[in-house]
Protein backbone atom coordinates (compact mmCIF):
# COMPACT_ATOMS: atom_id res chain seq x y z
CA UNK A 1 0.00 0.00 0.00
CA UNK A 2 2.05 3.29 -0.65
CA UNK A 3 0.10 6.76 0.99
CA UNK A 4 0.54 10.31 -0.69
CA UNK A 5 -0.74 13.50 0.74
CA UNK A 6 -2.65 15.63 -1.55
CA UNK A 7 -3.72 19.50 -1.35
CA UNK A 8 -7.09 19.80 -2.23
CA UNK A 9 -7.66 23.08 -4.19
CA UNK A 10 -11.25 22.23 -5.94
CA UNK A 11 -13.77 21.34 -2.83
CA UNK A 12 -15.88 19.37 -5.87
CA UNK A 13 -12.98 17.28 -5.52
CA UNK A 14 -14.15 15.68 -1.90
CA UNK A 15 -16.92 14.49 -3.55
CA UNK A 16 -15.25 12.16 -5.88
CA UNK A 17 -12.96 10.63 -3.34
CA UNK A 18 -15.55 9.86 -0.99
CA UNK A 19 -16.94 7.84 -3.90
CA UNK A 20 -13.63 6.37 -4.34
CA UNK A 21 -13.40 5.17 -0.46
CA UNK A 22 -17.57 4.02 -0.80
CA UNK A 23 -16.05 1.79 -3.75
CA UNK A 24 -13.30 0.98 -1.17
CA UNK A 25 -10.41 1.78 -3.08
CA UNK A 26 -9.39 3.73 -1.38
CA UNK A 27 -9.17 4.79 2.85
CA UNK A 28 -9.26 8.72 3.77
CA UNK A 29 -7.94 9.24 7.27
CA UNK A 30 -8.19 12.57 9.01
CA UNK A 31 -4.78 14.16 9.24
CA UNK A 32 -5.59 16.16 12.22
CA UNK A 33 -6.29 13.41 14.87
CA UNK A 34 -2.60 12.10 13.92
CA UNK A 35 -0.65 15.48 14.14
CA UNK A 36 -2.79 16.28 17.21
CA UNK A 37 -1.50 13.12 18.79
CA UNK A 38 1.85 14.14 17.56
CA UNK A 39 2.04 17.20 19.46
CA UNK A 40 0.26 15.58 22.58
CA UNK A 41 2.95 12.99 22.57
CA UNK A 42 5.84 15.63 21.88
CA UNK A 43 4.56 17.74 24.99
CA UNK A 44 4.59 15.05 27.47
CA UNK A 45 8.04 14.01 26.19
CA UNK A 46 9.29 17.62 26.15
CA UNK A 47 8.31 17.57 30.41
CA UNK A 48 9.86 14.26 31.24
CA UNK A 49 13.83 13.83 32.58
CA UNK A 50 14.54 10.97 30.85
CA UNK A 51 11.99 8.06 29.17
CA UNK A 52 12.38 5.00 31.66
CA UNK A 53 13.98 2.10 29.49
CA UNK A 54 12.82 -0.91 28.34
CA UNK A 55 13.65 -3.09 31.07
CA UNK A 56 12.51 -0.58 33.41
CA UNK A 57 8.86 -0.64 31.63
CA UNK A 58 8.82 -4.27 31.74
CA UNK A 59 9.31 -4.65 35.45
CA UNK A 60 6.34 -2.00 35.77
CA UNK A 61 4.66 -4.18 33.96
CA UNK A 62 5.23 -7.49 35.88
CA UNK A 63 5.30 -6.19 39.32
CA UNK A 64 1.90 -4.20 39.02
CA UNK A 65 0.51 -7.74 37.35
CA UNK A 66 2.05 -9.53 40.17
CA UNK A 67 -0.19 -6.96 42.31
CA UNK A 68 -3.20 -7.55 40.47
CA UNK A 69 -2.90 -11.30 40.30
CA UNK A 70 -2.13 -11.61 44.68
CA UNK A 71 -5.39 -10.08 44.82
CA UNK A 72 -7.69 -12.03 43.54
């Protein structure tokens, strides 16, 4: 599947590539939700020290299922 980015300058133009994703040749996904979780995600990272590490995820992980397990 390749993706290109076009710049619609014709608004009839909308029209005929909704038809094209009703004929599903086509998907059209809305730019905006991706950049906004873009920025969201380049904010948070801009106000942390340092990302924790893989390793350091993964015993997170385990120890907060280990948690959740001893309860039940």
């Amino acid at each position: 599947m390749d993706t290109i980015r076009i710049d619609i300058i014709n608004p009839r133009v909308k029209d005929l590539l909704h038809e094209l994703a009703d004929l599903k040749l086509i998907r059209i996904r809305d730019e905006s939700s991706i950049q906004d979780l873009t920025n969201l995600l380049k904010r948070l990272r801009s106000k942390a020290d340092q990302a924790p590490g893989d390793d350091e995820i993964s015993a997170i992980v385990e120890e907060t299922r280990r948690e959740r397990y001893e309860t039940r």
